[in-house]
Protein backbone atom coordinates (compact mmCIF):
# COMPACT_ATOMS: atom_id res chain seq x y z
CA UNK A 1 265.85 30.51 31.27
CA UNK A 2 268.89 31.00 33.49
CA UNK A 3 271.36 33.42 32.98
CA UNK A 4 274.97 34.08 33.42
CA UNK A 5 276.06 36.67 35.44
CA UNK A 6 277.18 39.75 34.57
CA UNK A 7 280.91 40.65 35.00
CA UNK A 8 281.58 43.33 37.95
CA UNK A 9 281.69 46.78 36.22
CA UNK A 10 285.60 47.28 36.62
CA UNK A 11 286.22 43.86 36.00
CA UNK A 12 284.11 44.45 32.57
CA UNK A 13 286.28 47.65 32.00
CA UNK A 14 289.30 46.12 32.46
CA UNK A 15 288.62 43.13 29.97
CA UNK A 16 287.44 45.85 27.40
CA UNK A 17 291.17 47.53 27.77
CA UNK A 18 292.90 44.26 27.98
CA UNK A 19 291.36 43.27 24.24
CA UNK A 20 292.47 46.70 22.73
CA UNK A 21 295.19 46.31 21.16
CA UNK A 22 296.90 50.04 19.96
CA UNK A 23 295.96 49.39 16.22
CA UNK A 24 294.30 51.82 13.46
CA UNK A 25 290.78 52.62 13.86
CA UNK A 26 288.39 50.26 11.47
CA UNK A 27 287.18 52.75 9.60
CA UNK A 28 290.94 53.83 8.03
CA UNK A 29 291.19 50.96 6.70
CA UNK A 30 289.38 49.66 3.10
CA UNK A 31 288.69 46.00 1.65
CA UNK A 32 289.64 45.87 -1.87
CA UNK A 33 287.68 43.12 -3.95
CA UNK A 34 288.33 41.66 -7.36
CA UNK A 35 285.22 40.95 -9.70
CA UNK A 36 283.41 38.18 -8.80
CA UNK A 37 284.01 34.71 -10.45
CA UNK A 38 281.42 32.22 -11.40
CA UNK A 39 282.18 28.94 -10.24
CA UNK A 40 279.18 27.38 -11.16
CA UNK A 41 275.62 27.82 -13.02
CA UNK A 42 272.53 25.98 -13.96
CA UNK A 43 268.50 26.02 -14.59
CA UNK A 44 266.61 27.15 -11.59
CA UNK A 45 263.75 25.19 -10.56
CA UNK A 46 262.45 23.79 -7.70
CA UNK A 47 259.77 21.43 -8.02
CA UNK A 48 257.25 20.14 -4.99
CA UNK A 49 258.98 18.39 -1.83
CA UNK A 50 258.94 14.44 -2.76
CA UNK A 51 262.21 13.49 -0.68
CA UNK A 52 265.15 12.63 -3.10
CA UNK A 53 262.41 11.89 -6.37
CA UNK A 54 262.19 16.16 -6.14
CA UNK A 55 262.92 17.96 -9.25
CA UNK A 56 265.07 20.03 -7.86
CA UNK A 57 267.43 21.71 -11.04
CA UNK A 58 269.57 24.75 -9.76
CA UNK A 59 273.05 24.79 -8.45
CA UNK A 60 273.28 26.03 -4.40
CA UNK A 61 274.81 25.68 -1.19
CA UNK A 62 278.62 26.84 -1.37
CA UNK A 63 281.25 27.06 1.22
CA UNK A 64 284.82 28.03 1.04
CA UNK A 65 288.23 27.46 2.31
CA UNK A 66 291.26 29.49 1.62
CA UNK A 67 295.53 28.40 2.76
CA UNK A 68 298.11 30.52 3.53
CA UNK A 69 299.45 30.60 -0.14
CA UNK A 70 296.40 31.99 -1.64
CA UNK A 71 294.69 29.28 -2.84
CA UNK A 72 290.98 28.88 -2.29
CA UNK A 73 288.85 25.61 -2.17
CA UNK A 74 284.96 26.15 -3.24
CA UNK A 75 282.64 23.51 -2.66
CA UNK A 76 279.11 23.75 -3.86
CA UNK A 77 275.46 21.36 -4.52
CA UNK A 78 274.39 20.86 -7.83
CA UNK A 79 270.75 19.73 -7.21
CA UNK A 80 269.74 18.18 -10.54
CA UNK A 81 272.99 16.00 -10.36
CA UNK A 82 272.64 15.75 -6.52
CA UNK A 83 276.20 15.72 -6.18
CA UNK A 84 278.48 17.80 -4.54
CA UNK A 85 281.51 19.57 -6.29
CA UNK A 86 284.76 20.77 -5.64
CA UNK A 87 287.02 23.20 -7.53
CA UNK A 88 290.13 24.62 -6.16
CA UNK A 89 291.89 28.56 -7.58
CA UNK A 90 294.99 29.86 -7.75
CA UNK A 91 295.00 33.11 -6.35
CA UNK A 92 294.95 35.00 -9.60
CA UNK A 93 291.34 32.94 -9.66
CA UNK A 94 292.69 30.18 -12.09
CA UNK A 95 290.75 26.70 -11.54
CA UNK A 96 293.34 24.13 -10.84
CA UNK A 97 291.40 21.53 -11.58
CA UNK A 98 291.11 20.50 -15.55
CA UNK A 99 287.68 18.29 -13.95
CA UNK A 100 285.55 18.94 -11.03
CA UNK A 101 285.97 17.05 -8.24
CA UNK A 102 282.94 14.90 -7.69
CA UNK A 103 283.20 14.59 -3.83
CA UNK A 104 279.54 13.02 -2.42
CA UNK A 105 278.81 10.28 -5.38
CA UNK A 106 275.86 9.63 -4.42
CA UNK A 107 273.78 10.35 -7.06
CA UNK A 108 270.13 9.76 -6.65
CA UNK A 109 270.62 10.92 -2.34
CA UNK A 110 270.34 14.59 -1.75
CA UNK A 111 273.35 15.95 -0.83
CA UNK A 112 273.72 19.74 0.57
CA UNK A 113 275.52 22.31 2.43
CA UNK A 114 278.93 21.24 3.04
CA UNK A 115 281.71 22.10 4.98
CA UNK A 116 285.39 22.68 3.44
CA UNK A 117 288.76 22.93 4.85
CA UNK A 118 291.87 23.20 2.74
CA UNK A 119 295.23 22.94 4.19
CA UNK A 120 298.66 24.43 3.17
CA UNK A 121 301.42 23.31 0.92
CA UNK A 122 302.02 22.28 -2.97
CA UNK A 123 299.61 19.58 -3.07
CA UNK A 124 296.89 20.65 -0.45
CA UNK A 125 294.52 18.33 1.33
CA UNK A 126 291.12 18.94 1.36
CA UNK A 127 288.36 17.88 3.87
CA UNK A 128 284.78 18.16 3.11
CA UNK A 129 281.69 17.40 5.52
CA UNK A 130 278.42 17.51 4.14
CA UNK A 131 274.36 16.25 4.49
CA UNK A 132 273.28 13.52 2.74
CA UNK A 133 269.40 13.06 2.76
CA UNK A 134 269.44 9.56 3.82
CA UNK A 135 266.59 8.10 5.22
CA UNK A 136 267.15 5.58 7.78
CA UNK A 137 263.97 5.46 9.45
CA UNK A 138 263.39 7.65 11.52
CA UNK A 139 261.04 11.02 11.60
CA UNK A 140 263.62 12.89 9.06
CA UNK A 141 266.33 11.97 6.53
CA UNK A 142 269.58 13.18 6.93
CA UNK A 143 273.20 11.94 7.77
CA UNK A 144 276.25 13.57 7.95
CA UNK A 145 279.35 12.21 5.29
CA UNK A 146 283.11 12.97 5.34
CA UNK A 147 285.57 12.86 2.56
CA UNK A 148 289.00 13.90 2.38
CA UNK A 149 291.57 14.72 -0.62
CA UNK A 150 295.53 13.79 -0.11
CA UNK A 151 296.47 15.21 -4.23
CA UNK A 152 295.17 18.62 -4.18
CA UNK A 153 291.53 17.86 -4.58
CA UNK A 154 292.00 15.77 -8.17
CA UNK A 155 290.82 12.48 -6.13
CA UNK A 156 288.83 12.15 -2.54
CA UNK A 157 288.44 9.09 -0.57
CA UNK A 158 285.25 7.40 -0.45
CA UNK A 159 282.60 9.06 1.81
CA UNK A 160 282.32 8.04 5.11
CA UNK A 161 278.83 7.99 7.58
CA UNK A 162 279.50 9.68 10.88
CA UNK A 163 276.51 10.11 12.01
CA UNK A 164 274.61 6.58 11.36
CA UNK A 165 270.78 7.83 13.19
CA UNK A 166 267.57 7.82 12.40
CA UNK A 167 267.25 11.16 13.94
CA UNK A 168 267.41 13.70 10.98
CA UNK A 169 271.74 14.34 11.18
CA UNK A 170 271.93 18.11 9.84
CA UNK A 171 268.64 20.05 10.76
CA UNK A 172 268.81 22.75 13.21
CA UNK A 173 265.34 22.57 14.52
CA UNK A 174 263.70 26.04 15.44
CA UNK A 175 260.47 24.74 16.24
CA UNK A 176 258.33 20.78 14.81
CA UNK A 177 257.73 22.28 11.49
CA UNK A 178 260.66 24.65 10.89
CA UNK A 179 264.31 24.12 10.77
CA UNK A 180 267.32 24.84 8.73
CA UNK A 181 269.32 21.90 7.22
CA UNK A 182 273.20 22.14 6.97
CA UNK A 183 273.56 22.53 10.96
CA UNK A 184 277.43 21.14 10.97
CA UNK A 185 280.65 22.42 11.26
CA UNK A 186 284.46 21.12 9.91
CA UNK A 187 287.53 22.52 11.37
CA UNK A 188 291.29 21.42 11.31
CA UNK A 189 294.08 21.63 14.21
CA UNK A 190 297.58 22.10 13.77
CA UNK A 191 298.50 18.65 14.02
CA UNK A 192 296.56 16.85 11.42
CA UNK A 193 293.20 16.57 13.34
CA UNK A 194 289.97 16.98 11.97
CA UNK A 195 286.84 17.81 14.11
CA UNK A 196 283.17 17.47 13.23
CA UNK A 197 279.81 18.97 14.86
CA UNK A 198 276.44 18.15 14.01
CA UNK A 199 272.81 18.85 15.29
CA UNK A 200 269.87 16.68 14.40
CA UNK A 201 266.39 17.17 14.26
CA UNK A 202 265.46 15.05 17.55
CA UNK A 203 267.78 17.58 19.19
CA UNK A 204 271.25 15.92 20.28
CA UNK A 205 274.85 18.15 19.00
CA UNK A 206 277.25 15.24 18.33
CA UNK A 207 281.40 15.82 18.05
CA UNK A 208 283.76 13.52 16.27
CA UNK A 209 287.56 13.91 15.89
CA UNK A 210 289.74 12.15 13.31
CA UNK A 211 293.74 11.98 14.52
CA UNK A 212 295.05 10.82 11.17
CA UNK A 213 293.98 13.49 8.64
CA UNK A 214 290.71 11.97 8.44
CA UNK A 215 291.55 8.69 7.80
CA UNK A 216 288.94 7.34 10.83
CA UNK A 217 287.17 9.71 12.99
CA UNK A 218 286.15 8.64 16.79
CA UNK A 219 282.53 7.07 17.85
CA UNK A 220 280.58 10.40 17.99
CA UNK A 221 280.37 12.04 21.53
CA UNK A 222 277.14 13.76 22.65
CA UNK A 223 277.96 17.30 23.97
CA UNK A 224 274.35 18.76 24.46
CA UNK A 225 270.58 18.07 23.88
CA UNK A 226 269.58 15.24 26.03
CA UNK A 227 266.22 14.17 25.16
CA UNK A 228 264.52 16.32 28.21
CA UNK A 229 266.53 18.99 26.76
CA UNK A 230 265.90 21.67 24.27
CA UNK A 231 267.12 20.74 20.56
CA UNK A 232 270.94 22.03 19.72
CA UNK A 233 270.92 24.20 16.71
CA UNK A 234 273.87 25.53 14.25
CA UNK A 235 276.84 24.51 16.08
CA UNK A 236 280.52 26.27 15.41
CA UNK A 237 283.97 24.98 15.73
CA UNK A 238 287.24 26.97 15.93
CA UNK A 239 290.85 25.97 16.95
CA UNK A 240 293.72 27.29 18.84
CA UNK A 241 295.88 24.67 19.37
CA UNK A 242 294.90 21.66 21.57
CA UNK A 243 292.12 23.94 22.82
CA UNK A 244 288.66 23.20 20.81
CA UNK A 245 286.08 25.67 21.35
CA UNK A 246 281.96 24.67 19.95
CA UNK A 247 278.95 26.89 20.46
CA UNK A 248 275.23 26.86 19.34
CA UNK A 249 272.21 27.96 20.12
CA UNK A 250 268.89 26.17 21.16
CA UNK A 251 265.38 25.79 19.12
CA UNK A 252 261.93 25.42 20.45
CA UNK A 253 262.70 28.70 22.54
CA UNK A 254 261.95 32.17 21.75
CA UNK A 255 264.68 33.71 24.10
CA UNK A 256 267.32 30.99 23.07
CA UNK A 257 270.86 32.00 24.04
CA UNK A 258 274.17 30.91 22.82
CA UNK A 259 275.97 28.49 24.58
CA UNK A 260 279.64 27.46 24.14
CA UNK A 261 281.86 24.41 25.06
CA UNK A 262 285.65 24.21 25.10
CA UNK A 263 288.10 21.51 24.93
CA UNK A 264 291.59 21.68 26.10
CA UNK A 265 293.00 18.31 25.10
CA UNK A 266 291.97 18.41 21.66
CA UNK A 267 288.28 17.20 21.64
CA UNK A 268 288.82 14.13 24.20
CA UNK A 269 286.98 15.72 26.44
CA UNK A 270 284.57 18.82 27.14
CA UNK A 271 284.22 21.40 29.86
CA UNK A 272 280.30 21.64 31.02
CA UNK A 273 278.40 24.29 28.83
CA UNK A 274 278.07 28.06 29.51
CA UNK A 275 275.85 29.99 28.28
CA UNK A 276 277.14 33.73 26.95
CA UNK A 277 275.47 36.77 25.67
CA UNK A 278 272.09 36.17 27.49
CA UNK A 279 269.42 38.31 27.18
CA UNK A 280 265.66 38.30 26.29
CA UNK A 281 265.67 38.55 22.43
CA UNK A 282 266.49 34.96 20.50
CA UNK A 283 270.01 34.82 19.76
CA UNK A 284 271.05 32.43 16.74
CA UNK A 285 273.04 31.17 14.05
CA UNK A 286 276.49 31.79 16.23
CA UNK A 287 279.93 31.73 14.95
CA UNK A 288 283.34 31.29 16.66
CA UNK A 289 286.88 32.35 15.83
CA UNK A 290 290.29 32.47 17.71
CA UNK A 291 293.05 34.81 16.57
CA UNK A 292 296.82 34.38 17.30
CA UNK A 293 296.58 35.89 20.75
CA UNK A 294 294.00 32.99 21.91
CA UNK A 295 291.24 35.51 21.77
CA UNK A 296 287.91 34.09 21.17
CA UNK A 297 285.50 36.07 19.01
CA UNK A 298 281.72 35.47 17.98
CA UNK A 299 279.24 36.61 15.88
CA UNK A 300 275.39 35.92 16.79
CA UNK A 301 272.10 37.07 15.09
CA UNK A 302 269.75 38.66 17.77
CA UNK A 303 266.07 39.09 17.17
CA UNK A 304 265.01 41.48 20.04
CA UNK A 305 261.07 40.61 19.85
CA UNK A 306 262.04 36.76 19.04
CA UNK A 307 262.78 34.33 16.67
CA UNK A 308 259.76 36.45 14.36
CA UNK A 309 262.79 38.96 13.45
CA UNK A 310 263.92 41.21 12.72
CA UNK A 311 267.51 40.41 13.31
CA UNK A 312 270.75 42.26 13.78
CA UNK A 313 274.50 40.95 13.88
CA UNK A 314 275.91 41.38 17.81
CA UNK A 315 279.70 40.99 18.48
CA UNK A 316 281.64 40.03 21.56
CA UNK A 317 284.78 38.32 22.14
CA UNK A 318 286.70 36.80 25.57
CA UNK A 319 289.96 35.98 26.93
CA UNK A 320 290.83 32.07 26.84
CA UNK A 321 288.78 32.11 30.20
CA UNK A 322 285.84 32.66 28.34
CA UNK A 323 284.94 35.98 30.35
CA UNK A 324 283.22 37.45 27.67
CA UNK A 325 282.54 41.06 27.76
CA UNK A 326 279.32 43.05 27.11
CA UNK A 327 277.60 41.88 23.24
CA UNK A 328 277.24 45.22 21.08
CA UNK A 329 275.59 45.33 17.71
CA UNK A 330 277.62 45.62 14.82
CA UNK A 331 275.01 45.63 11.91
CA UNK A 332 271.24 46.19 11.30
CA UNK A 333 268.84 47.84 9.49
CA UNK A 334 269.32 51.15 10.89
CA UNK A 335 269.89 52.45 6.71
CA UNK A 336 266.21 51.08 5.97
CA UNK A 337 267.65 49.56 3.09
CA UNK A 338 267.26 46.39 4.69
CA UNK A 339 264.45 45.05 6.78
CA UNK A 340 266.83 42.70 9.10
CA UNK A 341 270.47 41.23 8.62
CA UNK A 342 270.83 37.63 9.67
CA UNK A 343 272.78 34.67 9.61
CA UNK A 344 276.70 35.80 10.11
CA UNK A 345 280.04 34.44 8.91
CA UNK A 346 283.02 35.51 10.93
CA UNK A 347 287.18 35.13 10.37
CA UNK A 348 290.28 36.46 12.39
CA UNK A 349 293.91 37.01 10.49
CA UNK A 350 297.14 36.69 11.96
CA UNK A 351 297.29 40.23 12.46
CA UNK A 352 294.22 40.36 14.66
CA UNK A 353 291.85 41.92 12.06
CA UNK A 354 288.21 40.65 12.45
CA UNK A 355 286.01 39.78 9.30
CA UNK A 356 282.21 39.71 9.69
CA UNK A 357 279.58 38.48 6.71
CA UNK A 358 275.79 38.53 6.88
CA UNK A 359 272.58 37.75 4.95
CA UNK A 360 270.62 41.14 3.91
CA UNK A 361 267.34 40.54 3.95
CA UNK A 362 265.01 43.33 2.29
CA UNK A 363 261.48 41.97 3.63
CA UNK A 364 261.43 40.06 6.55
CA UNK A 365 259.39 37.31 5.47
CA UNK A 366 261.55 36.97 1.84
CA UNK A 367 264.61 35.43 0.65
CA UNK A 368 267.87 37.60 1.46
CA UNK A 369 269.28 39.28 -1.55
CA UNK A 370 273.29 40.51 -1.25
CA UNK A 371 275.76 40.14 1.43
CA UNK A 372 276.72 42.94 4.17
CA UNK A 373 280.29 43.21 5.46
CA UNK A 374 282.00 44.87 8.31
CA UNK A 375 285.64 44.36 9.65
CA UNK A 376 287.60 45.53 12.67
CA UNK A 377 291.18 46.17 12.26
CA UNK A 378 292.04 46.34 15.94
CA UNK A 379 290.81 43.45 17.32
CA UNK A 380 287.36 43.96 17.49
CA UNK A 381 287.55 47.04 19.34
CA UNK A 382 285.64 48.91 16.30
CA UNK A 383 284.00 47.94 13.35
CA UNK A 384 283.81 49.81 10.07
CA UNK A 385 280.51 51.32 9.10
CA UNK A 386 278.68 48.25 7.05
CA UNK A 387 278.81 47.48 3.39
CA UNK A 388 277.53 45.66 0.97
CA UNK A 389 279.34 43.12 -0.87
CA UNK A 390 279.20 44.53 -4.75
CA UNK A 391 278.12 42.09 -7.08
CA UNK A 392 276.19 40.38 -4.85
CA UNK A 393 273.09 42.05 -4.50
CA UNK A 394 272.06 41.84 -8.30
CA UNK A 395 268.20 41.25 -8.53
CA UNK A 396 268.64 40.62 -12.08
CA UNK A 397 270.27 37.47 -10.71
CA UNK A 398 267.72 36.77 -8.40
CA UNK A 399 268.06 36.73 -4.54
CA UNK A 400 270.50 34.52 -2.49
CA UNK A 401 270.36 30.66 -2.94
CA UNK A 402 270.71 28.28 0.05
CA UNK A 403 266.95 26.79 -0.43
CA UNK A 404 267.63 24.37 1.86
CA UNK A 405 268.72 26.71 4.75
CA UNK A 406 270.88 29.19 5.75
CA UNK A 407 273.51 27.71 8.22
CA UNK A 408 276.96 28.19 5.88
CA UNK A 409 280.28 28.52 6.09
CA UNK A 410 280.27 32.04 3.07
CA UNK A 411 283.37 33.25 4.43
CA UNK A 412 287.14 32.32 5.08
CA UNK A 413 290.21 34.15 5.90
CA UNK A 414 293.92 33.43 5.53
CA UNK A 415 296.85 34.30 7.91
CA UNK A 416 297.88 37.59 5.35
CA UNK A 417 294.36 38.85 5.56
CA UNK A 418 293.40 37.41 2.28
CA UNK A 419 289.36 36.99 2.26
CA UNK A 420 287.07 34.52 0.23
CA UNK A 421 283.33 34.98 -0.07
CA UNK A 422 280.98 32.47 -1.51
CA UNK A 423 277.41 33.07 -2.52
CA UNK A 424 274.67 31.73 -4.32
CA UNK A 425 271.76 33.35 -6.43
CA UNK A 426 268.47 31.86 -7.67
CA UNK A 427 266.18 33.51 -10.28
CA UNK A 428 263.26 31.10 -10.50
CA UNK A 429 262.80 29.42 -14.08
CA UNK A 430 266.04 31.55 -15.55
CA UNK A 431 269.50 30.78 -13.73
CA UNK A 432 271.19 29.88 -11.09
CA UNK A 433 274.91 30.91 -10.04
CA UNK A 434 277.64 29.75 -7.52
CA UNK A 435 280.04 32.89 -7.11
CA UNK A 436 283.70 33.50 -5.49
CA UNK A 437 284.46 37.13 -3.95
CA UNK A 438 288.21 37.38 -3.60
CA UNK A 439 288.90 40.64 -1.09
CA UNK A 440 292.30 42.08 0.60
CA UNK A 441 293.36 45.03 2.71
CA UNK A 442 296.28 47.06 0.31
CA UNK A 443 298.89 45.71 2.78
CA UNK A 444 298.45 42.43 2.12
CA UNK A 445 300.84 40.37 0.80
């Protein structure tokens, strides 16, 4: 498939020196985390497929959101209510709300992996985008919902369709028979806009934008998979600005690359696609960030023999020209404690320091059980040696949740530094958890 071309050697060199800022190396630096907190718990079964008649009983599927005071949003599936819930902390890890927040009520649909965004101030708002397993016709359920919260999460408006196919909204298709659901993304700009990304399983990445704090949203626009095309997978959002910036990667193709988009005038309109990081192994489940400087930074899994695994994390990270320089691997399962690392989460502070999150998977062909970590406190010029998140690797709690697929949103940042993990864990016909990780560097505030 075609290829971008390589930057000139010096040209290369000089981006590399450009994006180092003169910080302390990664490794002097050390993430402190508080015990983790269980948000959530239930039974844990999963009965046969039978669309939304499944007895499904276990509690899955978190994401989490965290403002510039500290507090942290956590939104999460419970599958025998088939609801979604929200619950907002303080950041001593207080719940602020006396009642959960019953966001999707749609009880009797399906509804799973969700997207959250919290913003700042007294009485936060809070967006959430989510999957609801509607079926409209068409080959596969699935449509993609919006709510939004104007009193701190305590009431949320009624859900909103933006998808309205028959196309399967929310699958990121690898192949006819395989795909992950919860292929969407939910990010704010500093203005009160809300932007939405979605894949379905016919193929097509859709992009809606709401101007009035998601109070209406746009007709969605189709950025890629044309129906000659190959099918859009796990699309990313991040925000600088008026600049929007969306990548993804592409299914039915075992050297799939990851492509990114940008918009400069606040999603009305999209430069052509590039495609970034090529090379012959199957690149997936991308995320984006921007940091204060207008750096753009992104985290890919890369299976070098194909989408068969095993994976490993790569890094790499451009100017706002998109010039991005040379993709290096960051984690993998060089220990042998791991048989692959997949699926990454990735966050940028104010002060430049880069956050990555991954999926450790001990067999190839299993669930993943824990969460690795790395960080980069100068810009993603180095990374810290990888770690694993404690507490989260428990088998007496079972392995990691997410039964319904693996493209999440596990990890947010705030402008201090302040990090919030979310995870899920499954022990089949015992329990089932929904947990909060609360980390910070000692400086900050």
């Amino acid at each position: 498939m075609p290829r971008t071309v390589l930057l000139a050697a010096a040209v290369a060199v000089g981006l590399v020196v450009a994006l180092q800022p003169a910080l302390v190396h990664s490794d002097d630096l050390t993430l402190q985390w508080e015990p983790p907190l269980e948000v959530a718990s239930g039974e844990a079964f999963r009965g046969p497929w039978r669309m939304n008649d499944s007895d499904f009983r276990f509690v899955d599927d978190p994401a989490v959101s965290i403002n510039d005071q500290g507090v942290i949003a956590v939104a999460w599936a419970d599958q025998a209510r088939q609801e979604l819930f929200v619950q907002l902390y303080d950041p001593d890890g207080t719940p602020r709300l006396a009642e959960l927040a019953n966001v999707s009520r749609s009880s009797g649909i399906f509804s799973w992996l969700p997207r959250i965004v919290l913003t700042d101030g007294d009485a936060p708002s809070v967006y959430v985008l989510w999957q609801d397993i509607v079926f409209s016709g068409g080959s596969h359920g699935g449509e993609i919902f919006f709510s939004a919260s104007f009193d701190g999460g305590r009431t949320f408006s009624e859900p909103v369709n933006l998808s309205n196919t028959t196309a399967g909204a929310g699958k990121g298709r690898l192949s006819a028979n395989y795909w992950h659901n919860g292929s969407l993304d939910l990010a704010m700009g500093p203005e009160g806009q809300v932007y939405a990304a979605w894949t379905e399983y016919e193929g097509a990445l859709w992009f809606s934008r709401s101007v009035d704090a998601g109070r209406s949203f746009t007709e969605p626009l189709r950025i890629a998979g044309a129906p000659d095309a190959l099918p859009a997978r796990g699309p990313s959002l991040a925000v600088e600005g008026d600049t929007v910036y969306l990548a993804w990667t592409v299914g039915e193709d075992p050297s799939a690359d990851i492509h990114i988009t940008r918009s400069t005038d606040a999603g009305e309109t999209f430069e052509s696609p590039r495609t970034v990081a090529a090379g012959p192994g199957h690149a997936d489940a991308p995320k984006l960030a921007v940091d204060a400087e207008g750096v753009v930074h992104l985290v890919f899994a890369e299976g070098p023999d194909g989408p068969a695994g095993p994976y490993r994390v790569r890094y790499t990270r451009a100017t706002d020209r998109l010039d991005f320089e040379r993709s290096r691997v960051i984690a993998g399962p060089a220990r042998g404690d791991v048989a692959m690392v997949h699926f990454p989460h990735l966050d940028v502070d104010r002060e430049g320091r880069v956050y990555v999150l991954w999926e450790r998977f001990p067999h190839r062909r299993g669930r993943p059980l824990g969460l690795g970590y790395t960080w980069s406190a100068d810009g993603g010029a180095s990374f810290a040696a990888p770690r694993v998140l404690a507490g989260s690797d428990d088998p007496r709690l079972g392995a990691n949740g997410s039964q319904q697929g693996l493209l999440m949103r596990k990890l947010a940042l705030n402008a201090s530094g302040r990090a919030a993990v979310v995870n899920s864990s499954f022990m089949p016909g015992e329990t089932s958890h929904v947990w909060l990780f609360r980390g910070h560097f000692p400086d900050s505030p």
